[in-house]
N, C-alpha and C. Protein backbone atom coordinates (compact mmCIF):
# COMPACT_ATOMS: atom_id res chain seq x y z
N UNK A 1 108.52 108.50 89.61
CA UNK A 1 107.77 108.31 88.40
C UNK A 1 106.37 108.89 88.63
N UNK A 2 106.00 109.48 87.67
CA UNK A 2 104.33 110.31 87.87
C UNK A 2 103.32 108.87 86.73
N UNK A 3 102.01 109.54 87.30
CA UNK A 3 101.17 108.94 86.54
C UNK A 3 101.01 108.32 85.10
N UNK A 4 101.31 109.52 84.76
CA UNK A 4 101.65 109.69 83.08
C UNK A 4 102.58 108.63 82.67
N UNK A 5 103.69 108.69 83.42
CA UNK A 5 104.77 108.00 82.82
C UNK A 5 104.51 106.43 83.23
N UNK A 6 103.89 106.04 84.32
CA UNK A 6 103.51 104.60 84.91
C UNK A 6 102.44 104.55 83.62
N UNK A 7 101.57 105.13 83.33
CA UNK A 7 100.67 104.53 82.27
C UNK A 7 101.31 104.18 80.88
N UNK A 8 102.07 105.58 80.61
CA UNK A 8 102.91 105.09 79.58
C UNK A 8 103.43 103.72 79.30
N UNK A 9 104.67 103.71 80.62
CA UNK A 9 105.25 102.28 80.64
C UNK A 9 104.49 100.89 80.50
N UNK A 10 103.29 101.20 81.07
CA UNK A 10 102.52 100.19 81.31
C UNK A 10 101.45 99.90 80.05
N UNK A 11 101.33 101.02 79.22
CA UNK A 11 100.76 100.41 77.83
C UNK A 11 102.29 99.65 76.90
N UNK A 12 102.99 100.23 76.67
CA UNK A 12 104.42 99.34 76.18
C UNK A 12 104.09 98.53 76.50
N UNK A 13 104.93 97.85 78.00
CA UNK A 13 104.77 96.75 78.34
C UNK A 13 103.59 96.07 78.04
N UNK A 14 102.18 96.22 78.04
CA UNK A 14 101.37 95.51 77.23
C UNK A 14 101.47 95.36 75.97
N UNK A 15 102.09 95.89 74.68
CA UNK A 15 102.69 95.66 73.56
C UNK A 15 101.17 96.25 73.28
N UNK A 16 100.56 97.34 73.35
CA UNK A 16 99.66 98.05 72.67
C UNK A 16 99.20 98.73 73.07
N UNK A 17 98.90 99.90 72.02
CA UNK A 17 98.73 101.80 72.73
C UNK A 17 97.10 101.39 73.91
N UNK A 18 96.86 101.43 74.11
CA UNK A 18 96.14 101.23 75.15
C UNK A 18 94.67 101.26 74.97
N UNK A 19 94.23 100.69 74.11
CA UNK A 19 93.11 101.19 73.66
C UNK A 19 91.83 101.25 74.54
N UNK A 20 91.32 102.33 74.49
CA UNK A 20 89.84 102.63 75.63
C UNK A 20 88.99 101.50 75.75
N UNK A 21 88.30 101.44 74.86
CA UNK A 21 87.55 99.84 74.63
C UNK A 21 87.79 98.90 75.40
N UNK A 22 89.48 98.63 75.18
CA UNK A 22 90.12 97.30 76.13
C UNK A 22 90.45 98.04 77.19
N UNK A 23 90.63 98.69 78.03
CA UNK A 23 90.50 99.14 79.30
C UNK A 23 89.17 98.91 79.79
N UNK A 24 88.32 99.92 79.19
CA UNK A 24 87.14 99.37 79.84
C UNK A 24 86.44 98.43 80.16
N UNK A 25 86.76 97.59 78.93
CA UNK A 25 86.22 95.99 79.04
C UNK A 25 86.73 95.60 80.04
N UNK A 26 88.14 95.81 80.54
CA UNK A 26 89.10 95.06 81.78
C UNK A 26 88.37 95.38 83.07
N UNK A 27 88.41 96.67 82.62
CA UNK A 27 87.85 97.41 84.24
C UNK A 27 86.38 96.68 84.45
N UNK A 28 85.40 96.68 83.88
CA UNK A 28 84.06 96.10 83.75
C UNK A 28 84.03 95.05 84.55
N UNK A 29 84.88 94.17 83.59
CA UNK A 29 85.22 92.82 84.47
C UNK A 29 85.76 92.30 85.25
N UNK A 30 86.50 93.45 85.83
CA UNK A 30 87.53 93.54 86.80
C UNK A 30 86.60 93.90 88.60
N UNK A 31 85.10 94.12 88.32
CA UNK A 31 84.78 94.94 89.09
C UNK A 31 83.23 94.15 89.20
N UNK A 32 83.54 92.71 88.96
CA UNK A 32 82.81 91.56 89.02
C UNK A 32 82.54 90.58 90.36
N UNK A 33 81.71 90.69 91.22
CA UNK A 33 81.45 90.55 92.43
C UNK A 33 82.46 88.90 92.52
N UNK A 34 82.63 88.15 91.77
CA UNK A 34 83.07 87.06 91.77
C UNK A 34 84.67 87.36 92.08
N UNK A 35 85.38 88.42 91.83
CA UNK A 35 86.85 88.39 91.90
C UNK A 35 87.83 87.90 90.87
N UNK A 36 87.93 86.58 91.67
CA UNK A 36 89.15 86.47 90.24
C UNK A 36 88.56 85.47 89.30
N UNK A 37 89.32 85.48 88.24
CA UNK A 37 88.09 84.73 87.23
C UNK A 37 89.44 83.71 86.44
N UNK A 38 91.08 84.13 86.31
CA UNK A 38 91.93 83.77 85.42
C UNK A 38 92.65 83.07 86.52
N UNK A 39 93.32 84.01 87.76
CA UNK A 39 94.30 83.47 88.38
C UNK A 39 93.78 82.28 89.34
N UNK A 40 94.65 81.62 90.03
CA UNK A 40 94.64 80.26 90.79
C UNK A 40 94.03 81.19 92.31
N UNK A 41 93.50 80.89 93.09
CA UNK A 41 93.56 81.18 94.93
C UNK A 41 94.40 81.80 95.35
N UNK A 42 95.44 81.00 94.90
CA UNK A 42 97.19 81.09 95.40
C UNK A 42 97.40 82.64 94.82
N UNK A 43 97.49 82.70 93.58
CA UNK A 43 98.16 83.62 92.60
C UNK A 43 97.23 85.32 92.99
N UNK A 44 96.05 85.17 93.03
CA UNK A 44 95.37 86.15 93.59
C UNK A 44 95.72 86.64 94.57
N UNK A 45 95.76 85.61 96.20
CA UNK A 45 95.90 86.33 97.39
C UNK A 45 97.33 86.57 97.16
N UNK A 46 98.05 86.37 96.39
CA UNK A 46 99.55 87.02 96.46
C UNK A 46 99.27 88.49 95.72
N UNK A 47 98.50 88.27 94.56
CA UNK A 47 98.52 89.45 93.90
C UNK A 47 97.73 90.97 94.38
N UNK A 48 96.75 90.23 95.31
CA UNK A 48 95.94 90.73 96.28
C UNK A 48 96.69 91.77 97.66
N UNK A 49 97.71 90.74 98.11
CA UNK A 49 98.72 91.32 98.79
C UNK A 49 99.47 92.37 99.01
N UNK A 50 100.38 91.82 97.21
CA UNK A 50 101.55 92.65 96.51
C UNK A 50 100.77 94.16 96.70
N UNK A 51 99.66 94.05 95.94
CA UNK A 51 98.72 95.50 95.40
C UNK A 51 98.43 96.36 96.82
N UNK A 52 98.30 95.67 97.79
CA UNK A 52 97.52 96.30 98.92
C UNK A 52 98.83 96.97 99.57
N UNK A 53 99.82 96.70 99.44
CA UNK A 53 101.08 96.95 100.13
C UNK A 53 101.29 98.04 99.17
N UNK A 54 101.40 97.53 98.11
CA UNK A 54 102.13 98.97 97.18
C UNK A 54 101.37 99.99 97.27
N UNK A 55 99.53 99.94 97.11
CA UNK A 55 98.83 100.96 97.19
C UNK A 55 97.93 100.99 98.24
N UNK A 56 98.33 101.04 99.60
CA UNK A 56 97.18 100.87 100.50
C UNK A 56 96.26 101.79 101.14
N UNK A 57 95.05 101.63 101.67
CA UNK A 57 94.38 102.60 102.00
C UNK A 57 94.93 103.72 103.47
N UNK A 58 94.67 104.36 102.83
CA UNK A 58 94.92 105.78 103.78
C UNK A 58 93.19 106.64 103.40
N UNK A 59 94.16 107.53 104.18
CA UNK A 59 92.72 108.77 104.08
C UNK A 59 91.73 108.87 102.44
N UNK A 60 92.62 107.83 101.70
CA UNK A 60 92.02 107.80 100.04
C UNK A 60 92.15 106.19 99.40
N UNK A 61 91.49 105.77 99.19
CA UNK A 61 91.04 104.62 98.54
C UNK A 61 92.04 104.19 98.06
N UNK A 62 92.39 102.50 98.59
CA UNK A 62 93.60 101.38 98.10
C UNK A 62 93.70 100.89 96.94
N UNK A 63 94.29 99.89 96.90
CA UNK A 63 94.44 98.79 95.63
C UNK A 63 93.02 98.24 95.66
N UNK A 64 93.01 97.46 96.78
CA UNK A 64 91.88 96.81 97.16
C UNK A 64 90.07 96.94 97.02
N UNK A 65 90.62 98.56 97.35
CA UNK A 65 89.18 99.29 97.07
C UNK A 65 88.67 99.65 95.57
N UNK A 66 89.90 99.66 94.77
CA UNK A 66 89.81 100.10 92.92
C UNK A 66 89.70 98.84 92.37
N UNK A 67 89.60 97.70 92.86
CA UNK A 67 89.75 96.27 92.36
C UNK A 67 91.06 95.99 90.97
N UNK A 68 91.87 96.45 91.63
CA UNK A 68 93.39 96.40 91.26
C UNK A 68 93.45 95.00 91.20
N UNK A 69 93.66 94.11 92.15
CA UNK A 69 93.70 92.38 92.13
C UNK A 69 92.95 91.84 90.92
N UNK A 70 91.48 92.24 90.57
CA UNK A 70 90.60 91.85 89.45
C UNK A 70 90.83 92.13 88.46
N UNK A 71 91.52 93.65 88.21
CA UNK A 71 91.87 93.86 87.32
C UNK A 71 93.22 93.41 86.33
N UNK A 72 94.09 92.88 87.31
CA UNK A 72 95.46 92.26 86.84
C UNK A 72 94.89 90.40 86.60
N UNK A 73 93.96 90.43 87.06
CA UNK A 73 93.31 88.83 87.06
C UNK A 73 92.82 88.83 85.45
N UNK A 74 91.92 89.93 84.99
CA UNK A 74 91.44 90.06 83.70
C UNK A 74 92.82 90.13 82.60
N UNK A 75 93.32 91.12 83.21
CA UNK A 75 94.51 91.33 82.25
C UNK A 75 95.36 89.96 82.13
N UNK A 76 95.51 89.16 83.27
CA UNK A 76 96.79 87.97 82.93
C UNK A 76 96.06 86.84 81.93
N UNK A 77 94.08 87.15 82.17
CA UNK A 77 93.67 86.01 81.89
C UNK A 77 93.15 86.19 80.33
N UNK A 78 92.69 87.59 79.74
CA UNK A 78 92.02 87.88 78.44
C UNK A 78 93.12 88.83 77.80
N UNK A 79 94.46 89.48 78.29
CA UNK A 79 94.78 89.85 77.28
C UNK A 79 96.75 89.94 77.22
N UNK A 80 97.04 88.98 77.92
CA UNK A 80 98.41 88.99 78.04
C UNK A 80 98.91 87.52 76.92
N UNK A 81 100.04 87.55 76.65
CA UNK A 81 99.96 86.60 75.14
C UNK A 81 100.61 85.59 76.88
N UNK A 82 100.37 84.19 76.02
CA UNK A 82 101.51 82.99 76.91
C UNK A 82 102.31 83.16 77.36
N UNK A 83 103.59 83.52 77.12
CA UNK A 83 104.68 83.80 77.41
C UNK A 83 104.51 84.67 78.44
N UNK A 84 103.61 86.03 78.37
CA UNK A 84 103.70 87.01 79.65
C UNK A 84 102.79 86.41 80.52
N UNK A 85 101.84 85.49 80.45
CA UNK A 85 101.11 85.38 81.73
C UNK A 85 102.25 84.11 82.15
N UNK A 86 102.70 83.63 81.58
CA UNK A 86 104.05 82.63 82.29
C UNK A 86 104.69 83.28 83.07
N UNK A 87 105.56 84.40 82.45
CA UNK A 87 106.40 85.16 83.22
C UNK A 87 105.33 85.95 84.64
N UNK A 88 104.48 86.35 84.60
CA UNK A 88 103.76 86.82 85.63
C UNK A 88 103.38 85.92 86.58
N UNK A 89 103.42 84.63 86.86
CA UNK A 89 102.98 83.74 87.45
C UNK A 89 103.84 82.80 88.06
N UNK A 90 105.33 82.69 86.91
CA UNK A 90 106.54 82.44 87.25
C UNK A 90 106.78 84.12 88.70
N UNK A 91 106.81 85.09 88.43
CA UNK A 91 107.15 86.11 89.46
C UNK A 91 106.44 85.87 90.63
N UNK A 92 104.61 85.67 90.48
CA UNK A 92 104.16 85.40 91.55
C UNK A 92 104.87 84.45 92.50
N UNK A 93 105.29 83.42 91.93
CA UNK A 93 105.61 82.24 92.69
C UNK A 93 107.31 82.39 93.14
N UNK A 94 108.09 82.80 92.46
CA UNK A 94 109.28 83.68 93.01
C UNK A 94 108.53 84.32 93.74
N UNK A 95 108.04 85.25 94.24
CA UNK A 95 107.73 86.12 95.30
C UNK A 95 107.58 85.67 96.82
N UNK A 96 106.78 84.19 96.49
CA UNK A 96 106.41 83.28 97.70
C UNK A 96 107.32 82.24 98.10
N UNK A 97 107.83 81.90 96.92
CA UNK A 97 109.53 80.98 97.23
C UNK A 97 109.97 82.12 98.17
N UNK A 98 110.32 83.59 98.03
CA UNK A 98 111.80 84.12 99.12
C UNK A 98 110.46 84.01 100.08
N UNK A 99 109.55 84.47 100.02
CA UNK A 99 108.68 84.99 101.35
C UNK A 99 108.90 83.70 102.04
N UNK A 100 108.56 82.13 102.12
CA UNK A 100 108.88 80.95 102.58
C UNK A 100 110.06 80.72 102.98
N UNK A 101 111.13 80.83 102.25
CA UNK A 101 112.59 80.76 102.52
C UNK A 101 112.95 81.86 103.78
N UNK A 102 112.18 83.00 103.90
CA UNK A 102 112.84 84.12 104.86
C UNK A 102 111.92 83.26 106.13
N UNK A 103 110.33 82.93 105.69
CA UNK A 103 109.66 83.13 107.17
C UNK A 103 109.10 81.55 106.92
N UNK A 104 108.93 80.85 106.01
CA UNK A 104 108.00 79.68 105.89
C UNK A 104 106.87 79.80 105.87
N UNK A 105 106.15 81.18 105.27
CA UNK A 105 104.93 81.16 104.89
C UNK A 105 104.96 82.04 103.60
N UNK A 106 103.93 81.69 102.91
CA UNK A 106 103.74 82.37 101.50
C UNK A 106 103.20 83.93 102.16
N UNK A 107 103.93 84.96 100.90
CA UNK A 107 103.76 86.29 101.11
C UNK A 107 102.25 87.05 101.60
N UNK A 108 101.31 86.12 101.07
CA UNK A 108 100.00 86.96 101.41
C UNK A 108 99.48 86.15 102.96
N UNK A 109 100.20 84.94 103.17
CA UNK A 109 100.27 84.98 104.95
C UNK A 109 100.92 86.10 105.85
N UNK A 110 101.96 86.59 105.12
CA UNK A 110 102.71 87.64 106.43
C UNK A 110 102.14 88.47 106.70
N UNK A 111 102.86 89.08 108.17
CA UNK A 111 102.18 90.46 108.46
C UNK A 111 102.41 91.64 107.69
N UNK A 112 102.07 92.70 107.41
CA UNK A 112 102.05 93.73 107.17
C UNK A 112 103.66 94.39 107.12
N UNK A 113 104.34 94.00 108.43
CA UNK A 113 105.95 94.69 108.20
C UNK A 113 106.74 93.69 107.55
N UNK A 114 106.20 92.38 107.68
CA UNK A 114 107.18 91.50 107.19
C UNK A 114 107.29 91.34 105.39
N UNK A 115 105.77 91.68 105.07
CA UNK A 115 105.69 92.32 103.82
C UNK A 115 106.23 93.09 103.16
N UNK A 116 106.12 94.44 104.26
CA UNK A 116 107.44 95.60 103.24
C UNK A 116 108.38 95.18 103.45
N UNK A 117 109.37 94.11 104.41
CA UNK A 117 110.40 93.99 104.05
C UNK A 117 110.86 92.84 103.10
N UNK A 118 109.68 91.91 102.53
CA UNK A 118 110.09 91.18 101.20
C UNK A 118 109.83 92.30 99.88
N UNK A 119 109.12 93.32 100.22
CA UNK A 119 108.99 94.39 98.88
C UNK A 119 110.31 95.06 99.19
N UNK A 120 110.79 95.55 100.15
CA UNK A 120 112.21 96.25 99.93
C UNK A 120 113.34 95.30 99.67
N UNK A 121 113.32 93.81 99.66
CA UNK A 121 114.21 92.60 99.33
C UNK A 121 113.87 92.67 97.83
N UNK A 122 112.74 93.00 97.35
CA UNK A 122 112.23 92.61 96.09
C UNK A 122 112.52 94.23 95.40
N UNK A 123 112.25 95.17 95.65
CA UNK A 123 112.63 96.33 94.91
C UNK A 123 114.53 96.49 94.76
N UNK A 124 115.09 96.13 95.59
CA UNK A 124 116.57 96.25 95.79
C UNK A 124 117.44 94.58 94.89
N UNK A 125 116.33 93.90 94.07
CA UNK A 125 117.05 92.71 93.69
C UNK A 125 118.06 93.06 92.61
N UNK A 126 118.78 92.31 92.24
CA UNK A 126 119.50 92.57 91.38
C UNK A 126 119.50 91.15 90.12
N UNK A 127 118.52 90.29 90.41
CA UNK A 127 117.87 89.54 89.68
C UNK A 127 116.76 89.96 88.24
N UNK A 128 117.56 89.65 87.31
CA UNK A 128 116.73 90.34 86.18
C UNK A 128 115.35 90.07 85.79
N UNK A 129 115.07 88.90 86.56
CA UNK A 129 113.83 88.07 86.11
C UNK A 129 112.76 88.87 87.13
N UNK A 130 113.57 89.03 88.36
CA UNK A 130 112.63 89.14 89.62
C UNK A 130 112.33 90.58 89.24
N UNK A 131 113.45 91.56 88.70
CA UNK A 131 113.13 93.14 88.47
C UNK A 131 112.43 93.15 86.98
N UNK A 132 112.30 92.37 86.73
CA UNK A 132 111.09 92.67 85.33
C UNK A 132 109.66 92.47 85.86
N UNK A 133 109.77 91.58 86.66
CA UNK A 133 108.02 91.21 87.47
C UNK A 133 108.02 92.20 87.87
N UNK A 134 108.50 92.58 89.40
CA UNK A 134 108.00 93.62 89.81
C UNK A 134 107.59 95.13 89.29
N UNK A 135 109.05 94.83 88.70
CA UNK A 135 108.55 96.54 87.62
C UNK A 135 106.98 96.57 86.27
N UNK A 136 107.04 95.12 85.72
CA UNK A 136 105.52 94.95 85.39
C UNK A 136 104.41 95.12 86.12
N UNK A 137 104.71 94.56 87.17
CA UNK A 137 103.66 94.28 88.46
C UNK A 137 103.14 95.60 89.12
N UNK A 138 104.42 96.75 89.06
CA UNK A 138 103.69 97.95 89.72
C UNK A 138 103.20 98.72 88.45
N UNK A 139 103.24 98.52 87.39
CA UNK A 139 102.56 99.12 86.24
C UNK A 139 101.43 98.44 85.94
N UNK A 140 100.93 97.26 86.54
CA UNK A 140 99.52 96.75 86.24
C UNK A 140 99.03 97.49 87.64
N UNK A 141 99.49 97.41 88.73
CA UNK A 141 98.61 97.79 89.70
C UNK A 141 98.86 99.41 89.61
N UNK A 142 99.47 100.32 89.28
CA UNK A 142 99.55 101.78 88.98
C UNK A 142 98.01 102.11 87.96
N UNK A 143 98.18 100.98 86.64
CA UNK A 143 97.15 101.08 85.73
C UNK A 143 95.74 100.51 86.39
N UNK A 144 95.57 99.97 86.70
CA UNK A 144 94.27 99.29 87.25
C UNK A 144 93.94 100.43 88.36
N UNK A 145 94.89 101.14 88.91
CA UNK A 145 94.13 102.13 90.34
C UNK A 145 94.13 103.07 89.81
N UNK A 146 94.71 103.96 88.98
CA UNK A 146 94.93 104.83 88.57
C UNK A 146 93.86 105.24 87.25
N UNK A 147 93.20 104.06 86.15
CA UNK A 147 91.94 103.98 85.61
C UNK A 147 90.32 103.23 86.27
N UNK A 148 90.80 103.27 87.27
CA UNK A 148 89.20 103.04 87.83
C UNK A 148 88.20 104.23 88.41
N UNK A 149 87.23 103.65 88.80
CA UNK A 149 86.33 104.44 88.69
C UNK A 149 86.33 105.30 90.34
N UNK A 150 87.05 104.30 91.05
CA UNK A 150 87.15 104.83 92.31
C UNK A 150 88.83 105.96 92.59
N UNK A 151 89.57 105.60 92.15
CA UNK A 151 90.21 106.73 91.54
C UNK A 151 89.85 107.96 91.43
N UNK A 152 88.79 107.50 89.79
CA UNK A 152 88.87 108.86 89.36
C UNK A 152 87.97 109.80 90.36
N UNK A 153 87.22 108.66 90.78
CA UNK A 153 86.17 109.67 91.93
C UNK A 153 86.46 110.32 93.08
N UNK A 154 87.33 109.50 93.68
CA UNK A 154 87.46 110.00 95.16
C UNK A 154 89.48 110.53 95.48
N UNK A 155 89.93 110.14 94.57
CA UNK A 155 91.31 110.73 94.78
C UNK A 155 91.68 111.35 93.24
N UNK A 156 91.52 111.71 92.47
CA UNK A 156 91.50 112.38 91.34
C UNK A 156 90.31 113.23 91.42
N UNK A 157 90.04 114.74 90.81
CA UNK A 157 89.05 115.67 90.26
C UNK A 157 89.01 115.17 89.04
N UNK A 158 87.90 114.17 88.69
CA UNK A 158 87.70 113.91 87.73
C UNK A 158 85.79 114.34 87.20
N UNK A 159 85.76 115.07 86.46
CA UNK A 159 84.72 116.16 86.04
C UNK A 159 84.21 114.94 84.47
N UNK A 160 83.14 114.96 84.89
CA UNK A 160 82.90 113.60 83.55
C UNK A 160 82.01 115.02 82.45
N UNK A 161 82.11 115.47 82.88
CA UNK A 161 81.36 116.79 81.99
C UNK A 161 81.82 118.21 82.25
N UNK A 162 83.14 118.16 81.68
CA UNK A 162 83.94 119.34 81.94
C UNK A 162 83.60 120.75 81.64
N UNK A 163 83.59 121.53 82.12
CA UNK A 163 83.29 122.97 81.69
C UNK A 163 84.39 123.89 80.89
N UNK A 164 84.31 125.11 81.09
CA UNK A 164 85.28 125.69 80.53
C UNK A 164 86.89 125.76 80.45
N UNK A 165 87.59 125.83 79.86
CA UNK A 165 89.01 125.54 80.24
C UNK A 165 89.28 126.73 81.02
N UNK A 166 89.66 126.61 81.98
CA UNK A 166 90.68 127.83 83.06
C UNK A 166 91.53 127.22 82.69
N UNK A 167 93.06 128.24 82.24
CA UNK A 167 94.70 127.97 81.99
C UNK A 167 94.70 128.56 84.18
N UNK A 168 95.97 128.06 83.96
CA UNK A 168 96.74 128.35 84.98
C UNK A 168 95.61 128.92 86.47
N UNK A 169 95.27 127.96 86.57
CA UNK A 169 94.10 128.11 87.95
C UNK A 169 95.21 127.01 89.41
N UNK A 170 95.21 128.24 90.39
CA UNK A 170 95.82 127.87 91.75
C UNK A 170 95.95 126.10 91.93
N UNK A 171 96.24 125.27 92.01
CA UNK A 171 96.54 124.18 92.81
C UNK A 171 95.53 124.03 93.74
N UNK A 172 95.58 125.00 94.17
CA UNK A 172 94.31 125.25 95.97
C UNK A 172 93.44 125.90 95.48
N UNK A 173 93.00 126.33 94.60
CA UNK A 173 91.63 126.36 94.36
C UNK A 173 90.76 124.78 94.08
N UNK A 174 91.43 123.50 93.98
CA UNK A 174 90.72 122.70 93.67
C UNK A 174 91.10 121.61 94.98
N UNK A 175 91.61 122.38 96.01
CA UNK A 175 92.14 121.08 97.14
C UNK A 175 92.89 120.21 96.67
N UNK A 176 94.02 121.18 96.04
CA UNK A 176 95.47 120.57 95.36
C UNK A 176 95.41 119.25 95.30
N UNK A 177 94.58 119.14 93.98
CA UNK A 177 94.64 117.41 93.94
C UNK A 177 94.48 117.72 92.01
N UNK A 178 95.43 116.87 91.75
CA UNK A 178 95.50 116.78 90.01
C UNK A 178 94.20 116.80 89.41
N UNK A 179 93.95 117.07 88.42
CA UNK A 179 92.88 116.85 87.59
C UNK A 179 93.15 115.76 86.78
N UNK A 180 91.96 114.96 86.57
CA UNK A 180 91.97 114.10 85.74
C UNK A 180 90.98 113.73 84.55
N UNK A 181 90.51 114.28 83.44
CA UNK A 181 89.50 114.31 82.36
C UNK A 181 90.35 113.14 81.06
């Protein structure tokens, strides 16, 4: 799945075209020295976790570093109706039920390998409840890293004052990295 299409999915699944305004407002507040502002301790360092595993830092800026966690904190807490911040919170806590059941500690206790292997238990489920979280879950954290500011800065060419259009300009003329305006 490319960018495009994770954002796509991920405005649907919010049940509205995505409007700039409400992104930004999210991101704003998402990027609030305080952290989480909606979810529980619990629900954060899981969500905190989940995000860091799916998008972690390498040679280019993580979950962690785009405030992905804050940003799914804003979203569960100012703009998801009842029912979806249920279901998102119901998943969190499925997530830490198997993580306990495999090791007896909640998921954002484990190590690092024991992690990817409740995300490869959790990507391979065949549980409809558990594959709707997750597949929500990597479209909030796709959207939250993928519209921040650290994103667009340091792993996207993102030009806030674009110049002329060049069609069909090399890949490697820009240190083959997508553009993003």
């Amino acid at each position: 799945m490319n960018r495009r299409e994770a954002l796509k999915r991920t405005a649907l699944l919010l049940g509205v075209a995505a409007h700039p305004a409400a992104i930004t407002e999210a991101l704003a507040q998402a990027t609030r020295p305080d952290g989480r502002r909606y979810l529980t301790s619990g629900q954060f360092a899981t969500v905190s976790a989940l995000a860091d595993r799916l998008l972690p830092r390498t040679e280019t800026p993580g979950a962690l570093d785009a405030g992905v966690p804050a940003f799914i904190d804003v979203v569960f807490g100012k703009y998801y109706q009842p029912n979806q911040a249920t279901n998102l919170a119901q998943g969190l806590e499925n997530v830490n039920a198997a993580a306990r059941a495999r090791t007896g500690r909640a998921f954002a206790e484990l190590e690092p390998p024991e992690q990817d292997a409740q995300l490869t238990a959790l990507a391979a489920t065949t549980d409809g409840d558990l594959r709707r979280f997750w597949t929500e879950f990597r479209n909030l954290a796709l959207t939250g890293f993928f519209t921040s500011e650290v994103s667009a800065q340091q792993v996207l060419n993102h030009d806030p004052v674009p110049g002329g259009w060049e069609p069909d300009i090399p890949v490697a003329s820009v240190n083959n990295v997508a553009w993003f305006e």
